[in-house]
PDB file of N, CA and C in Angstrom:
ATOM      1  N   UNK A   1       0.836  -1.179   0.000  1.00  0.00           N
ATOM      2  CA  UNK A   1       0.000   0.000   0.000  1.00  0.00           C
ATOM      3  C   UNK A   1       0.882   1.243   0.000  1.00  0.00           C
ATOM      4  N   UNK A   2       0.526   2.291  -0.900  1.00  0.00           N
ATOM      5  CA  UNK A   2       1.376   3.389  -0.842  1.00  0.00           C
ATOM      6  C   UNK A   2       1.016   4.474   0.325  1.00  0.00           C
ATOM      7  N   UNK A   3       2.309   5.824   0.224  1.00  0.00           N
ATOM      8  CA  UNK A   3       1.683   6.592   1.134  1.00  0.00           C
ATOM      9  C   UNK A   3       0.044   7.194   0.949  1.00  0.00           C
ATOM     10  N   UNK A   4      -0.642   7.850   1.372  1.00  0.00           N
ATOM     11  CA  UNK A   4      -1.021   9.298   1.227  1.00  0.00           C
ATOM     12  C   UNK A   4      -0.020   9.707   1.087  1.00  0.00           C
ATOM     13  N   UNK A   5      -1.740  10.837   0.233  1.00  0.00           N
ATOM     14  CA  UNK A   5      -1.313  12.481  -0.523  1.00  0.00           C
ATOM     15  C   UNK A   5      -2.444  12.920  -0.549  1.00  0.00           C
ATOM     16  N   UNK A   6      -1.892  14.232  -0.172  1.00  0.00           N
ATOM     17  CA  UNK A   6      -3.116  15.793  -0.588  1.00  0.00           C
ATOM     18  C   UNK A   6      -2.924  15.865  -2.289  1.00  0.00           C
ATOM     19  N   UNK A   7      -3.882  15.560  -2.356  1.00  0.00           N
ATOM     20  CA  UNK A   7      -3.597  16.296  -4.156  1.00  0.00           C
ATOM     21  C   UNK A   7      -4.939  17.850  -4.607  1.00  0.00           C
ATOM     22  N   UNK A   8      -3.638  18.591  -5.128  1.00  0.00           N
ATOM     23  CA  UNK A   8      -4.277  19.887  -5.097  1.00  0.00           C
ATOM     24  C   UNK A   8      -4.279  20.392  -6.710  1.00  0.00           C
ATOM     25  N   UNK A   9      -5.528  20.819  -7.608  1.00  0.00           N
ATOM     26  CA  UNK A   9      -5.090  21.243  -8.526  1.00  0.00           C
ATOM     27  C   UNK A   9      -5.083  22.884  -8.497  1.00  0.00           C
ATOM     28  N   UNK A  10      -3.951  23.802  -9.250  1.00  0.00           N
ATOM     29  CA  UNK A  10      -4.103  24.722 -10.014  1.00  0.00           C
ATOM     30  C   UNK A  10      -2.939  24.980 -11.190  1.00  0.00           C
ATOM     31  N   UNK A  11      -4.219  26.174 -11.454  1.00  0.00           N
ATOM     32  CA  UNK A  11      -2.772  26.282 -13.004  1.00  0.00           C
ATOM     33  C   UNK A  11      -2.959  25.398 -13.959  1.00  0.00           C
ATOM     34  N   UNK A  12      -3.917  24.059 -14.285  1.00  0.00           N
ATOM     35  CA  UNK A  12      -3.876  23.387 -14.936  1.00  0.00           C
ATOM     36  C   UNK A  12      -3.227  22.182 -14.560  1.00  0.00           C
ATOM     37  N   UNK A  13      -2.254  21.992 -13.410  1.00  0.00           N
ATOM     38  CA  UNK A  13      -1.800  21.179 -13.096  1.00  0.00           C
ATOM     39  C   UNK A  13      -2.379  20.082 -11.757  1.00  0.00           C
ATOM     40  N   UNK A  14      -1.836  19.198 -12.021  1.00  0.00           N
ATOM     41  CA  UNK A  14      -2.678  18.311 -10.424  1.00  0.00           C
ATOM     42  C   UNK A  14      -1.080  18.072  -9.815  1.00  0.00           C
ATOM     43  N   UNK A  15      -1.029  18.258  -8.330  1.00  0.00           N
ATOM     44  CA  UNK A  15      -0.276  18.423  -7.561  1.00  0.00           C
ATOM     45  C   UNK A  15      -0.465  17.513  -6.592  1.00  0.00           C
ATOM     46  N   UNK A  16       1.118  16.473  -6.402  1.00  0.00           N
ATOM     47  CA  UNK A  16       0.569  15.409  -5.018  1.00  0.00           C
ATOM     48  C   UNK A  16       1.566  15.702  -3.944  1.00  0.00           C
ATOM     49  N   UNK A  17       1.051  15.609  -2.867  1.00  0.00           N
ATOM     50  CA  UNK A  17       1.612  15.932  -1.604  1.00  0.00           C
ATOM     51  C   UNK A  17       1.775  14.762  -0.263  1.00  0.00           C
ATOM     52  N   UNK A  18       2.858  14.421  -0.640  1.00  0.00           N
ATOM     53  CA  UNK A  18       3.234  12.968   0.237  1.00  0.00           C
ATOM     54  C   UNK A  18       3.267  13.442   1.815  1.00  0.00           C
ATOM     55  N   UNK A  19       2.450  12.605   2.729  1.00  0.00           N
ATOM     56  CA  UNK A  19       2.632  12.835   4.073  1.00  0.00           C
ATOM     57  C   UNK A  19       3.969  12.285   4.334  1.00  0.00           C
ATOM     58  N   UNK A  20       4.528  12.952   5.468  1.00  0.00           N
ATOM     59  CA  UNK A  20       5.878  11.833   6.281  1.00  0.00           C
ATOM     60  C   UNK A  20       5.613  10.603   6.715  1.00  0.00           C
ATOM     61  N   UNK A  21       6.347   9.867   6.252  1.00  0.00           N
ATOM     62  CA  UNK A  21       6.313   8.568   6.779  1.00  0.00           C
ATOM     63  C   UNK A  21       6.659   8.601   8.329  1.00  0.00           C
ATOM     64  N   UNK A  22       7.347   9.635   8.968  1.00  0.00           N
ATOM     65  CA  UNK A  22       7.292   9.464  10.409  1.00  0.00           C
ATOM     66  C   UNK A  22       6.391  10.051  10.816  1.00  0.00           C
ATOM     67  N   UNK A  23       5.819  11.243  10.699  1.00  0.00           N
ATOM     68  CA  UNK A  23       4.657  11.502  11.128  1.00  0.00           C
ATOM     69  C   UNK A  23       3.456  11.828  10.025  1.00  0.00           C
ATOM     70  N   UNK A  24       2.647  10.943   9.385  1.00  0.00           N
ATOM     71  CA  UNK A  24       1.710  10.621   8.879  1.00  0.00           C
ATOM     72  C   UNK A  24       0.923  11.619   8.795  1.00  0.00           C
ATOM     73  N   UNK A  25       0.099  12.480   9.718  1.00  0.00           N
ATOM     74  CA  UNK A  25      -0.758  13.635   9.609  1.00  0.00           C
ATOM     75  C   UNK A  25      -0.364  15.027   9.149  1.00  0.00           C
ATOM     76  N   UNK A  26       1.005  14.747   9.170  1.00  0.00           N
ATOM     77  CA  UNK A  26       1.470  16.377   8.245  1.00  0.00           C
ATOM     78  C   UNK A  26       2.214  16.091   7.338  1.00  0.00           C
ATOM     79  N   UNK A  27       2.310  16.721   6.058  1.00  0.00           N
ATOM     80  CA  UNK A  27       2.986  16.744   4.885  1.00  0.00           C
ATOM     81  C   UNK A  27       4.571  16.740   5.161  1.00  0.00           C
ATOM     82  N   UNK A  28       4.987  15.715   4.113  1.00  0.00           N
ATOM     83  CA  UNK A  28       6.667  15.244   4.400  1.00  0.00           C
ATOM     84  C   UNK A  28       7.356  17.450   4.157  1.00  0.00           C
ATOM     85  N   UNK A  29       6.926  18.400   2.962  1.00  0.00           N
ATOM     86  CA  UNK A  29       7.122  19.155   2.863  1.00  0.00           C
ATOM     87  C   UNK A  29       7.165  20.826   4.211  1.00  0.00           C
ATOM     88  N   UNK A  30       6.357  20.250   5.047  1.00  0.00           N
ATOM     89  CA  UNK A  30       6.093  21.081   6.009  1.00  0.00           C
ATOM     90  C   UNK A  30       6.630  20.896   7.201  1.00  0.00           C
ATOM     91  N   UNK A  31       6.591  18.746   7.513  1.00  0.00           N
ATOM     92  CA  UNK A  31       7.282  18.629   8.658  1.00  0.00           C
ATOM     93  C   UNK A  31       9.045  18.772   8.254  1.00  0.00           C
ATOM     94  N   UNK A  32       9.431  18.701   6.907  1.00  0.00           N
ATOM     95  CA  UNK A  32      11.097  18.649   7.055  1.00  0.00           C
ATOM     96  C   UNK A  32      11.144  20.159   7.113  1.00  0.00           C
ATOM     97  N   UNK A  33      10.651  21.083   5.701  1.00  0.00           N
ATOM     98  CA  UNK A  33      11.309  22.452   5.658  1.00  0.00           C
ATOM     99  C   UNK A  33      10.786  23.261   5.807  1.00  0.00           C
ATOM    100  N   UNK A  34       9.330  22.938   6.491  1.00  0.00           N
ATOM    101  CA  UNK A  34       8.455  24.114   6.953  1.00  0.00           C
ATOM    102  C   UNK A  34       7.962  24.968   5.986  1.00  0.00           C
ATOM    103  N   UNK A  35       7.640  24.011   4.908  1.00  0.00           N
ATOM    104  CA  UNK A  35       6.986  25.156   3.635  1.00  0.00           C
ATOM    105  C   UNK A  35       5.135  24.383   3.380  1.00  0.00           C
ATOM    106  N   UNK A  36       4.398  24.912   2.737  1.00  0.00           N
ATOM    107  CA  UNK A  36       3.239  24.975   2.863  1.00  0.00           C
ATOM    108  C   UNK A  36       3.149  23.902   1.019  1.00  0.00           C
ATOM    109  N   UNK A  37       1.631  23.706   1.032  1.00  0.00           N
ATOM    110  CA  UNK A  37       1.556  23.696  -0.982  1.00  0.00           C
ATOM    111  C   UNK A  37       1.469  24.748  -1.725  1.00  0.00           C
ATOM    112  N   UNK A  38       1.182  25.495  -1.163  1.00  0.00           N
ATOM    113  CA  UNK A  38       0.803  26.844  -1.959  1.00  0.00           C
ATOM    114  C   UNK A  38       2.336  27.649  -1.739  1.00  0.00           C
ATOM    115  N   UNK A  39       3.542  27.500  -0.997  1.00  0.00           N
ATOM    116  CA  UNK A  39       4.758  27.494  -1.593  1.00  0.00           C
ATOM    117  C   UNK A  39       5.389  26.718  -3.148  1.00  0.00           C
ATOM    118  N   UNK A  40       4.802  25.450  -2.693  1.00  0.00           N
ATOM    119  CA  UNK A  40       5.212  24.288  -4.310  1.00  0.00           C
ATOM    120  C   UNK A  40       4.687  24.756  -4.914  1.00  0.00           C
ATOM    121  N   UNK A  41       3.501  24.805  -4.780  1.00  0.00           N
ATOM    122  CA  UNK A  41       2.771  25.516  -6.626  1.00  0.00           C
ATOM    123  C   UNK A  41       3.667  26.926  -6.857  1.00  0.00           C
ATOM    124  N   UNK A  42       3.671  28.043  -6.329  1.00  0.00           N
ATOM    125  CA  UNK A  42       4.142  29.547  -6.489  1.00  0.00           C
ATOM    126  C   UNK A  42       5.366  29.247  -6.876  1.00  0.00           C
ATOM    127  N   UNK A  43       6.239  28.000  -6.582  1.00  0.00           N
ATOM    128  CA  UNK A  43       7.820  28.212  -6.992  1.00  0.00           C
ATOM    129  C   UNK A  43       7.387  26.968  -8.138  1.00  0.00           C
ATOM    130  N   UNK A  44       6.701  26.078  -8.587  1.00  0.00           N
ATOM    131  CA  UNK A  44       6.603  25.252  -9.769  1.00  0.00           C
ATOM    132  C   UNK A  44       6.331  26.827 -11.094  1.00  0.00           C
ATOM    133  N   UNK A  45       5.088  27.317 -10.700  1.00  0.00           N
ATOM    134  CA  UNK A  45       5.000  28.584 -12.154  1.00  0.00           C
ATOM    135  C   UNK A  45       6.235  29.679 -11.641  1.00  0.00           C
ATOM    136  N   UNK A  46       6.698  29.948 -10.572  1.00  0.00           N
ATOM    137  CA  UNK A  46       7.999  30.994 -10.476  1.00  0.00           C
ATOM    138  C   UNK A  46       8.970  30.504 -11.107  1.00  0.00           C
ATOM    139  N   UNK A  47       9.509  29.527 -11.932  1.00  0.00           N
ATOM    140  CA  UNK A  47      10.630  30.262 -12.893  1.00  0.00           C
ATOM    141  C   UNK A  47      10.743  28.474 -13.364  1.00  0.00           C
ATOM    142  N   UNK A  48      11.705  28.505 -14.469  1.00  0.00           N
ATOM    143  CA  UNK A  48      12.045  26.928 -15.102  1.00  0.00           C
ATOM    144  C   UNK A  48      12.240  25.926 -14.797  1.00  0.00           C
ATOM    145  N   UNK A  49      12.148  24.903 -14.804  1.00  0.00           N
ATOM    146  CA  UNK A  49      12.360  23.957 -14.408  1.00  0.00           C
ATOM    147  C   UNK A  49      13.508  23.150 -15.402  1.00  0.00           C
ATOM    148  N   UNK A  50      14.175  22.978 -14.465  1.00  0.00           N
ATOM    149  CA  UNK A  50      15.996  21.921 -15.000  1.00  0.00           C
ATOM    150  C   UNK A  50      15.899  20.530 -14.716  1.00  0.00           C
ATOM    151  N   UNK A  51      16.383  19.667 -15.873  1.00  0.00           N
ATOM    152  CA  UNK A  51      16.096  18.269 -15.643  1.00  0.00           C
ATOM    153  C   UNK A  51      17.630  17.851 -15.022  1.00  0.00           C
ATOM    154  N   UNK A  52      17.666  17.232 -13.232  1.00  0.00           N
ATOM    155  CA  UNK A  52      18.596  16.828 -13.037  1.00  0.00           C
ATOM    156  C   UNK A  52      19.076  15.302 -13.249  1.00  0.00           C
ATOM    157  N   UNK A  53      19.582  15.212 -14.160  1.00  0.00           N
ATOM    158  CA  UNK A  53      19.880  13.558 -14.877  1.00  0.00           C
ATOM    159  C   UNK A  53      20.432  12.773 -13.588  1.00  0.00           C
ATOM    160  N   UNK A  54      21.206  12.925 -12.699  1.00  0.00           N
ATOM    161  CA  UNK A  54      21.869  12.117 -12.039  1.00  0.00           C
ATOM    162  C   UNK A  54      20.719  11.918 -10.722  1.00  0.00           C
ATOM    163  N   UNK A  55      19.928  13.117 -10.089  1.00  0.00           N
ATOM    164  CA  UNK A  55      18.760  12.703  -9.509  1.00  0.00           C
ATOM    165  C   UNK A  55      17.502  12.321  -9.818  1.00  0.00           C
ATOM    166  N   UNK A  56      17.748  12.233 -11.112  1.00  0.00           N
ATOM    167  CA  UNK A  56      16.138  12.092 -11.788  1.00  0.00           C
ATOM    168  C   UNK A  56      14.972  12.623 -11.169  1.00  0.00           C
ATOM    169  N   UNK A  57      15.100  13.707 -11.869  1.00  0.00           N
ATOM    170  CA  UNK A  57      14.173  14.858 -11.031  1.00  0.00           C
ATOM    171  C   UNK A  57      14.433  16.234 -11.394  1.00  0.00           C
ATOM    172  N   UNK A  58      13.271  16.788 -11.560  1.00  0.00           N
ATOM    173  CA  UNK A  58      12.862  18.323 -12.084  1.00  0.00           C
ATOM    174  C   UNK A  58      13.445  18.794 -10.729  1.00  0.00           C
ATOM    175  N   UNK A  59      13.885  20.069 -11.202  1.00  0.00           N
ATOM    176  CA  UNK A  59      14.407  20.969 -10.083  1.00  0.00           C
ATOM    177  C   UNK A  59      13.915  22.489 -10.681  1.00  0.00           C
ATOM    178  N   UNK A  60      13.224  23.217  -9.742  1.00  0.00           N
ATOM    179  CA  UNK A  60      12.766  24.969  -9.864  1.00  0.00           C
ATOM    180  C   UNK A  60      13.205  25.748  -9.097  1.00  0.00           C
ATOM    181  N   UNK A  61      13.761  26.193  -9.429  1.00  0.00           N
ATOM    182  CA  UNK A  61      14.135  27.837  -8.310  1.00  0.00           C
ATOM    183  C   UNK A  61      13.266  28.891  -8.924  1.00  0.00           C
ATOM    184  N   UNK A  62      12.692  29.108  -7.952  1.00  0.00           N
ATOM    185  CA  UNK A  62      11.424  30.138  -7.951  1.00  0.00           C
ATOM    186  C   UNK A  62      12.493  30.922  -6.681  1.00  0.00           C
ATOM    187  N   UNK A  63      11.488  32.320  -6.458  1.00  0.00           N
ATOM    188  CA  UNK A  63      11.869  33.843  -6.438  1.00  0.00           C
ATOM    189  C   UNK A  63      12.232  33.394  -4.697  1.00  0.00           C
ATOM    190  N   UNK A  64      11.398  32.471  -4.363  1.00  0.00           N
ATOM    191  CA  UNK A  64      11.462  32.331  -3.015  1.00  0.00           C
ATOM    192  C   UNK A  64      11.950  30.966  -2.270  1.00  0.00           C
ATOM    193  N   UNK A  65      11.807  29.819  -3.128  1.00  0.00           N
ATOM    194  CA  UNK A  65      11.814  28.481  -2.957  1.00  0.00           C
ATOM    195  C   UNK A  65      12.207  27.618  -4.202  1.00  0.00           C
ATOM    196  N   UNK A  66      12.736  26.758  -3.537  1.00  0.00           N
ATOM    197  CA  UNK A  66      13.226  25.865  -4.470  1.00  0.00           C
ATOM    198  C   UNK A  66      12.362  24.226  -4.377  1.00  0.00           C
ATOM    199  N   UNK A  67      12.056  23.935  -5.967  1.00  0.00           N
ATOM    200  CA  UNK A  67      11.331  23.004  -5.726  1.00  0.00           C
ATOM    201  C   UNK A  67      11.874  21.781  -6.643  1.00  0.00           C
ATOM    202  N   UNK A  68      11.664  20.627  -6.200  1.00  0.00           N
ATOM    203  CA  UNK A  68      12.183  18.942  -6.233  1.00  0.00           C
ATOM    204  C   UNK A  68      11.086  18.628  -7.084  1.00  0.00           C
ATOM    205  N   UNK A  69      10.960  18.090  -7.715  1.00  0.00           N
ATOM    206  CA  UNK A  69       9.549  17.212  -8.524  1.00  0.00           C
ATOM    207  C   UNK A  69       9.628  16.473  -9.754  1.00  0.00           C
ATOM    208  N   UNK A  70       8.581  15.468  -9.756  1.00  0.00           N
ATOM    209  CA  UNK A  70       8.613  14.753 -10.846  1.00  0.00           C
ATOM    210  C   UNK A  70       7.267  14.456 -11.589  1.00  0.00           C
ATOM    211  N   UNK A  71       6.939  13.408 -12.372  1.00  0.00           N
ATOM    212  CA  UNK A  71       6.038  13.152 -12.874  1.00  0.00           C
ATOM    213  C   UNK A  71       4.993  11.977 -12.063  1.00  0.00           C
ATOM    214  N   UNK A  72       4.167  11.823 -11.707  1.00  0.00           N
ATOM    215  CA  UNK A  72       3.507  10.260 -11.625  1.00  0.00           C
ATOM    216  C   UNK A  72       3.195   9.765 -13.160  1.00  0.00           C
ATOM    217  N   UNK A  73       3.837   8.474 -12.956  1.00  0.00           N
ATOM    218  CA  UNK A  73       3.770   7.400 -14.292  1.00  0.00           C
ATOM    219  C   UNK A  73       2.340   7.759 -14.900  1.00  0.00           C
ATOM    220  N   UNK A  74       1.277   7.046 -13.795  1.00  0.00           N
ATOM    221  CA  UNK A  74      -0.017   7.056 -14.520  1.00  0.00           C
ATOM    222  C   UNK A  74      -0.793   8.043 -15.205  1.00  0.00           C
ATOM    223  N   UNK A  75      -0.622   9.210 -14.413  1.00  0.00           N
ATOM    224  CA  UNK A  75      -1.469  10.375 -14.731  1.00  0.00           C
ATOM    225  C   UNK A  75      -0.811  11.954 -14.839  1.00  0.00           C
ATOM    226  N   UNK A  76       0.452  11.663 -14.914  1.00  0.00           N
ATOM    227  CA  UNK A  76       1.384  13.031 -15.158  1.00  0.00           C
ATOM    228  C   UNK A  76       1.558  13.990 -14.436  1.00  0.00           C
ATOM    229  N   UNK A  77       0.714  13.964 -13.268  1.00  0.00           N
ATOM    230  CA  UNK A  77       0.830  14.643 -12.270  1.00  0.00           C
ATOM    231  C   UNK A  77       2.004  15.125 -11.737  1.00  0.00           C
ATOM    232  N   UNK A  78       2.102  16.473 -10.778  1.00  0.00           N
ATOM    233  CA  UNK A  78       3.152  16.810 -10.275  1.00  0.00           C
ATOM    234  C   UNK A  78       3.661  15.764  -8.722  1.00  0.00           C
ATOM    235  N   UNK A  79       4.684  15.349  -8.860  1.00  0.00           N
ATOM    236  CA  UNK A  79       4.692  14.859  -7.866  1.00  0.00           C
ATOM    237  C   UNK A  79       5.786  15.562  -6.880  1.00  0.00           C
ATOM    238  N   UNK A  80       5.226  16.387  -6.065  1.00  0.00           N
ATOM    239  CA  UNK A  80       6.363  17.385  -5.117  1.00  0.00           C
ATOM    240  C   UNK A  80       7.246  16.171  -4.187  1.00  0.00           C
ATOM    241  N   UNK A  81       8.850  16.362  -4.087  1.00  0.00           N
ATOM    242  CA  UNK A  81       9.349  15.743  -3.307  1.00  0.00           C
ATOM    243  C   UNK A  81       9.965  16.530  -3.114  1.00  0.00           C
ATOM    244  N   UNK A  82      10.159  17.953  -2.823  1.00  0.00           N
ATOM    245  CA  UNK A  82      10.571  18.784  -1.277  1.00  0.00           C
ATOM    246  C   UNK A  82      10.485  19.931  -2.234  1.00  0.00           C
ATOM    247  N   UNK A  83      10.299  21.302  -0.930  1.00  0.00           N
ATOM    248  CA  UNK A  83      10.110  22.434  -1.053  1.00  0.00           C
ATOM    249  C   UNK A  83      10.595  23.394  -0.289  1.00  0.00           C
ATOM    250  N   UNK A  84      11.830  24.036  -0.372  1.00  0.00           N
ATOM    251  CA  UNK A  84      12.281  24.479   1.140  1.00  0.00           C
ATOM    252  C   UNK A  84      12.984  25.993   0.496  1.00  0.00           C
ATOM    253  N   UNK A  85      13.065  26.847   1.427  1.00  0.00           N
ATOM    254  CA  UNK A  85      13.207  28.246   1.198  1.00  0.00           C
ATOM    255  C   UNK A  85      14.542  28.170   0.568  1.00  0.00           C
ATOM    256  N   UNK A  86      15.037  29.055  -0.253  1.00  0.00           N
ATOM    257  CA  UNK A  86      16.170  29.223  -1.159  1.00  0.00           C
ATOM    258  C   UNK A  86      17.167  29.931   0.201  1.00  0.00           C
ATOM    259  N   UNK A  87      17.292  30.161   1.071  1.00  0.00           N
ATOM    260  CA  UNK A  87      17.984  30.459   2.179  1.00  0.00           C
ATOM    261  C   UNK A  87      18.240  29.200   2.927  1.00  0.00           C
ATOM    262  N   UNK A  88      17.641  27.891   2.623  1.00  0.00           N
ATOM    263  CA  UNK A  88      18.346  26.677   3.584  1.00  0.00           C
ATOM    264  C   UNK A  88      19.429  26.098   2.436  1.00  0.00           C
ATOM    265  N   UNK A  89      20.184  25.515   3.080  1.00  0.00           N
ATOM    266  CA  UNK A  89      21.411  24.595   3.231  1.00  0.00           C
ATOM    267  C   UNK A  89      20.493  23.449   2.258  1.00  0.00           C
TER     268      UNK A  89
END
């Protein structure tokens, strides 16, 4: 059985939001770097997205945040795997 996810659409896009596997009731994105979804979406349309070959995985630097993501196989969806202020490490 997989995790949960919040899935949120805008923009045309559908957006999934994996809970933590250690703590289950809050988003893996909020309990590691303390960012919200409506950070992921604002930094997915804030600026390009770069294909990193060796992590396999979209990478965005938006104005405020930097965002991790990929595709889901089935349905193309965004799949956020982290979102954390362009000021962290």
């Amino acid at each position: 059985m997989g995790r949960s996810a919040l899935i949120i659409e805008a923009g045309g896009e559908r957006f999934r939001f994996y809970y933590d596997p250690e703590l289950p009731a809050v988003l893996h994105i909020t309990w590691r770097h303390g960012t919200t979804p409506e950070d992921a979406v604002e930094a997915f349309f804030d600026g390009p997205a770069a294909w990193n070959e060796a992590r396999a995985r979209f990478e965005t630097v938006g104005e405020r945040h930097v965002l991790y993501w990929t595709r889901h196989a089935h349905d193309q969806s965004v799949i956020v795997i982290s979102c954390f202020g362009r000021w962290e490490d």
